[in-house]
Structures are given as C-alpha cells and as structure tokens.
C-alpha atoms as a PDB file:
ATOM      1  CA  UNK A   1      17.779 -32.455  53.543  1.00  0.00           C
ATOM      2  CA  UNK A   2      19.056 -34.806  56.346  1.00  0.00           C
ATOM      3  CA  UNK A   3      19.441 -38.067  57.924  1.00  0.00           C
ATOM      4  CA  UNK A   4      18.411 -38.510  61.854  1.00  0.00           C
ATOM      5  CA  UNK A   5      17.780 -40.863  64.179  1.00  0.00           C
ATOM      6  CA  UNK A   6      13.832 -39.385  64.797  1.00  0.00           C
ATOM      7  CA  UNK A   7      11.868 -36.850  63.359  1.00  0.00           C
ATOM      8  CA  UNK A   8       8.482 -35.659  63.843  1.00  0.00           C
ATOM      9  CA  UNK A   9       6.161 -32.465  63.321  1.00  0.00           C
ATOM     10  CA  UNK A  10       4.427 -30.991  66.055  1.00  0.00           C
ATOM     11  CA  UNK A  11       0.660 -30.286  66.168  1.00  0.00           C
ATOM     12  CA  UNK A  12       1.689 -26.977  65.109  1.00  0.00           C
ATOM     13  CA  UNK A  13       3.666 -28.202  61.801  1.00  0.00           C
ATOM     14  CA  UNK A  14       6.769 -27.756  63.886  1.00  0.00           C
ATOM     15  CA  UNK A  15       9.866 -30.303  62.714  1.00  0.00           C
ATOM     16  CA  UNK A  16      11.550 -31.876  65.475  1.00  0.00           C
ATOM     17  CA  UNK A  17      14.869 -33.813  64.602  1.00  0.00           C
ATOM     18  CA  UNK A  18      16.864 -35.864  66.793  1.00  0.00           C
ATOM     19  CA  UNK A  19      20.045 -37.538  66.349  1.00  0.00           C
ATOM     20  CA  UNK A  20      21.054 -35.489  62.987  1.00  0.00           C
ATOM     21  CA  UNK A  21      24.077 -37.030  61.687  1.00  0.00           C
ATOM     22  CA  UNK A  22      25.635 -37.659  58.331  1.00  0.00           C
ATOM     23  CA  UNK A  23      28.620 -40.783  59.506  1.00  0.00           C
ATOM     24  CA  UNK A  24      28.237 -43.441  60.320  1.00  0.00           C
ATOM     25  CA  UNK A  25      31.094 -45.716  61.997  1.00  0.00           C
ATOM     26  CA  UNK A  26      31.599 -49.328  62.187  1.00  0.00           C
ATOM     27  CA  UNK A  27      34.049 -51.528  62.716  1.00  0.00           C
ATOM     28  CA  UNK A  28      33.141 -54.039  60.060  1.00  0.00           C
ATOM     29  CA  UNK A  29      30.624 -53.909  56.735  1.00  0.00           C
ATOM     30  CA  UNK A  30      27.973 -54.770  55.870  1.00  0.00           C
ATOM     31  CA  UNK A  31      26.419 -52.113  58.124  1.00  0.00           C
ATOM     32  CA  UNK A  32      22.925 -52.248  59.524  1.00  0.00           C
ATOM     33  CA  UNK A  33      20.897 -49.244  60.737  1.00  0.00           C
ATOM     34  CA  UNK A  34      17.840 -50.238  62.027  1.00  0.00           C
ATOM     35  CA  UNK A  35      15.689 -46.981  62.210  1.00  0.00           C
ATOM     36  CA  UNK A  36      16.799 -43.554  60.309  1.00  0.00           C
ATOM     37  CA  UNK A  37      14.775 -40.268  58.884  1.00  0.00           C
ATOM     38  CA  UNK A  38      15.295 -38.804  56.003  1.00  0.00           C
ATOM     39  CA  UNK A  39      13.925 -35.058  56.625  1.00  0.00           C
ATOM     40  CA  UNK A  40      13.583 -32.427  53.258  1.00  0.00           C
ATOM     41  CA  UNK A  41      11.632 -29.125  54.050  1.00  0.00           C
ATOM     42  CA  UNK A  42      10.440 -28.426  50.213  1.00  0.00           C
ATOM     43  CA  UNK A  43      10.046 -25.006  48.376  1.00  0.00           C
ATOM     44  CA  UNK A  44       6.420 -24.651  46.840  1.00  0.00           C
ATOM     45  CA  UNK A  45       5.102 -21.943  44.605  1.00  0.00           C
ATOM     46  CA  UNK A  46       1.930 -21.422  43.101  1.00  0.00           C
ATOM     47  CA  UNK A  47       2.929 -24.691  40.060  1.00  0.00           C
ATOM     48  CA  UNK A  48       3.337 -26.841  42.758  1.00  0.00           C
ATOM     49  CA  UNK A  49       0.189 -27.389  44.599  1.00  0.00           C
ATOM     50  CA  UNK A  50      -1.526 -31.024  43.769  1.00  0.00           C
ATOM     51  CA  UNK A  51      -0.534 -34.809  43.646  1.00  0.00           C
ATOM     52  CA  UNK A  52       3.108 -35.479  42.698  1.00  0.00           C
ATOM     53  CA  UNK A  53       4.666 -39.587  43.193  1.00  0.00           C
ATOM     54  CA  UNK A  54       8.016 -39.147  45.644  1.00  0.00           C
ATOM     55  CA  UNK A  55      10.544 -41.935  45.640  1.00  0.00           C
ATOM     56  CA  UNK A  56      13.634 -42.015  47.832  1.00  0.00           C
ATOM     57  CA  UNK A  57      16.392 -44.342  46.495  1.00  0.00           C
ATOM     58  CA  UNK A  58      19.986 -44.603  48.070  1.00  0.00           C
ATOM     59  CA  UNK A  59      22.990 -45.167  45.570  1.00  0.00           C
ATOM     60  CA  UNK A  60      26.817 -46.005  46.124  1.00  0.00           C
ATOM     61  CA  UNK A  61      29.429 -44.080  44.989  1.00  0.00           C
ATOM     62  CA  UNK A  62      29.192 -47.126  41.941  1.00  0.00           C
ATOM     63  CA  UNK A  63      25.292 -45.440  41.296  1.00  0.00           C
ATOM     64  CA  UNK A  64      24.039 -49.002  42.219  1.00  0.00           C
ATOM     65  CA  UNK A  65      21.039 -48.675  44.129  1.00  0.00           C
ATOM     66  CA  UNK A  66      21.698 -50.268  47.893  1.00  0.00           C
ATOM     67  CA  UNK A  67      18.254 -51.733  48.760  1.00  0.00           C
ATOM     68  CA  UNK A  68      14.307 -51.450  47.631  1.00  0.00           C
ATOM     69  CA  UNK A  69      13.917 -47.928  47.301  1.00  0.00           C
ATOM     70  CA  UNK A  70      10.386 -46.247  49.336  1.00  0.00           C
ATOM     71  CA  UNK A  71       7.878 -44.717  46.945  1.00  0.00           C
ATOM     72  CA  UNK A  72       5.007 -42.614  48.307  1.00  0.00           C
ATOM     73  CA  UNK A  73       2.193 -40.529  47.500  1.00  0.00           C
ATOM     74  CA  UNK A  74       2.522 -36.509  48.295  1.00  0.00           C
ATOM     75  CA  UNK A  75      -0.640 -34.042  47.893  1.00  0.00           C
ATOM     76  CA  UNK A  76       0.320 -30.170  48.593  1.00  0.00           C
ATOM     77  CA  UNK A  77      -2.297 -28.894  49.518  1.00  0.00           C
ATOM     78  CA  UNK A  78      -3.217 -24.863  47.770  1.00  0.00           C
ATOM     79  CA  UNK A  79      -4.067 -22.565  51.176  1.00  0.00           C
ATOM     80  CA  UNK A  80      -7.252 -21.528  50.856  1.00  0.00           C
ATOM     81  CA  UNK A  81      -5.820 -17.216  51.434  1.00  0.00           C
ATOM     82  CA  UNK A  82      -2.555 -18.502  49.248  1.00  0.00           C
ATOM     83  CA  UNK A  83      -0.767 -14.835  48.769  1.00  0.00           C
ATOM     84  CA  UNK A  84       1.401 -16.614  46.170  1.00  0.00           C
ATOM     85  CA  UNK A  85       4.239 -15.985  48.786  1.00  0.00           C
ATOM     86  CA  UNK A  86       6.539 -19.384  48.751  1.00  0.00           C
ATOM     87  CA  UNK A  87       5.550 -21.773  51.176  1.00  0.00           C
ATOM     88  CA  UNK A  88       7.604 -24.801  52.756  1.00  0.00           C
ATOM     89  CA  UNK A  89       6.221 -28.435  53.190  1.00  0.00           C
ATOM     90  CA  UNK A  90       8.731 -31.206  55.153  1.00  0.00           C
ATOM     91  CA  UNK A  91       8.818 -34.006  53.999  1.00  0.00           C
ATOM     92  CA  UNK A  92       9.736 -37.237  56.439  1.00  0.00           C
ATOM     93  CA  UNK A  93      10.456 -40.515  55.150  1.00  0.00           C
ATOM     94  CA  UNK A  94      11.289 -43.425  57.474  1.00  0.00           C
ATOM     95  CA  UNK A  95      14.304 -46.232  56.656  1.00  0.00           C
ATOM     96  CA  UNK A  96      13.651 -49.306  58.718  1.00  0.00           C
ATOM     97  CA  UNK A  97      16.790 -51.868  58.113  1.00  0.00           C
ATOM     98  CA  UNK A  98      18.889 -49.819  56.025  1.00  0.00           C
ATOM     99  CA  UNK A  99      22.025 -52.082  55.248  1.00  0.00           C
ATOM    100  CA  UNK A 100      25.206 -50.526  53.596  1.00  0.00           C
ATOM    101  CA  UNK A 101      27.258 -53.243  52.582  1.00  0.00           C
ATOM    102  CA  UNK A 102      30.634 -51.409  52.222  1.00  0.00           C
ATOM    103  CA  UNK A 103      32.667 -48.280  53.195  1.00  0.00           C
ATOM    104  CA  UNK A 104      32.055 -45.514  51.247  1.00  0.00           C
ATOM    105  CA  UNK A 105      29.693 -42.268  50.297  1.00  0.00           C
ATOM    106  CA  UNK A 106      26.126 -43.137  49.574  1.00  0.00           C
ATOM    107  CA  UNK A 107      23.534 -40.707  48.437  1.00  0.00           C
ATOM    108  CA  UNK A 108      20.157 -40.127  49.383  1.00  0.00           C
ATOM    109  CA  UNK A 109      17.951 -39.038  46.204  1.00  0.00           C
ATOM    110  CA  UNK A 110      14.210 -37.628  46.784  1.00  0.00           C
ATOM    111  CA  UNK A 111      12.545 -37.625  43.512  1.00  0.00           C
ATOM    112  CA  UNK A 112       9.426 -35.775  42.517  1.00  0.00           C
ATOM    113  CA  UNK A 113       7.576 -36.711  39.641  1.00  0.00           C
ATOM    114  CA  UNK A 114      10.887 -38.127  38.225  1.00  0.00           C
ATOM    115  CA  UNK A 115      13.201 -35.055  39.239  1.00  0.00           C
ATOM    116  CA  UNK A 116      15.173 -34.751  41.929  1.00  0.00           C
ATOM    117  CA  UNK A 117      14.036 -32.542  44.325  1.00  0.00           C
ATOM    118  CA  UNK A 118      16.536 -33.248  47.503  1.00  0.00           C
ATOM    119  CA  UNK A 119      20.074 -35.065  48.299  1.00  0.00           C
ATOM    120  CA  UNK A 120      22.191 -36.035  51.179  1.00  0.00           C
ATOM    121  CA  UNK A 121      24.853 -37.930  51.430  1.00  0.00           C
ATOM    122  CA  UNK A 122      26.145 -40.527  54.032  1.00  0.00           C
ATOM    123  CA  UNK A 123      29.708 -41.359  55.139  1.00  0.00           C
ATOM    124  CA  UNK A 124      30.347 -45.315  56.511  1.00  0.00           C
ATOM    125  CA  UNK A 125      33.719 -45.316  57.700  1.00  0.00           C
ATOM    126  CA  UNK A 126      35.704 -47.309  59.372  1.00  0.00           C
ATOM    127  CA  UNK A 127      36.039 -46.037  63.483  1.00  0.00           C
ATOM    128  CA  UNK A 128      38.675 -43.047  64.172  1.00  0.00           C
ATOM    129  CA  UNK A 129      40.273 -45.494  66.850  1.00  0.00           C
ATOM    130  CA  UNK A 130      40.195 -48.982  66.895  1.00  0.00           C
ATOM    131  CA  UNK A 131      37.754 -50.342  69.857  1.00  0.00           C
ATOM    132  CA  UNK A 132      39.539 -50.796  73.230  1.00  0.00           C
ATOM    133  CA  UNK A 133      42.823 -48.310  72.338  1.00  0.00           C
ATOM    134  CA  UNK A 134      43.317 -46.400  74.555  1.00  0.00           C
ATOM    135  CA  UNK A 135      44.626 -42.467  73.820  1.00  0.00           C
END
C-alpha cells in the first residue's frame, strides 16, 4: 500500500498514482494535508469473493487514532471464467483534510472485516534545512 497525492484507474482497470510519497515536511505542527490517496492492490482467492466492510484508520506512534476514520463498503466481484488463479483488486481511498498534529510516524491501517489487510506508514518531520538557509 501507499500514500499519493492522486490516484485513479483507467477504463482498462489500470492504477495511475501521482505524487507517491511517504514524508511529509513542515516547518511547524499541527500539519494539514488537504487531499491524499491511500492506494492497496489486494490479493483475492477463491474465499474472498463477496461483501466485506473496509475501514481505514490512521494511528500515532501513541496508537491514538488521529481523526474520524473512513469506513466503506467493498463487493469483489467472482469472474464469471474464475480459473481459481489469484486475482488483484486496488483499492483507493481518498483523505480530504488529513491533520497530523505532531512530528512523528503514523500508520495507515486498512481493515477488512475486522483484520488488517494493508499498512503504510507516514513520516512528519521537521524540514532538512531551515526555510531561507542557504547551502
């Protein structure tokens, strides 16, 4: 899984990602980011296929949640000439107003039914210079 700043699928089922990162710098917290993806491209076998509940929360390195968690509805679909071969669904879950209110490592859980399915972690940090220095 992975944060970006846009993702999409094609008409195709292609996944486009822009702007993957995994930092982000500022020179003072709390932190907004107004717009990020979270992107997982799931595993599914042949157990899989039906209605499961998602729910993407984002803890602090304390395990405190940071703000209202997204919870969504996800049907995989069976193939109608399903071979029994594993097949791979992405999933794309938009942020809007994301606010981290300190440094630190935050983790992004996707849960599934109650298990979790996908992680990624983000890094605020303070900037490698400050602003206006010169090197």
């Amino acid at each position: 899984s992975v944060l970006a700043d846009a993702a999409n699928l094609s008409q195709e089922g292609k996944l486009n990602l822009l702007g993957e990162f995994n930092t982000l710098f500022a020179a003072e917290v709390p932190v907004a980011h107004p717009v990020l993806w979270f992107v997982a491209k799931m595993q599914a076998g042949a157990g899989d296929f039906g209605h499961h509940r998602i729910h993407l929360q984002v803890v602090s390195e304390d395990g405190e949640t940071v703000f209202r968690p997204i919870d969504g509805e996800l049907e995989l679909p069976k193939p109608p000439n399903y071979t029994g071969d594993p097949l791979f669904f992405p999933i794309l879950l938009q942020v809007a107003d994301a606010q981290f209110p300190d440094y630190g490592t935050y983790t992004f859980e996707l849960r599934a039914d109650d298990a979790i399915v996908a992680t990624t972690v983000l890094f605020v940090r303070e900037p490698l210079q400050p602003p206006g220095e010169v090197v």
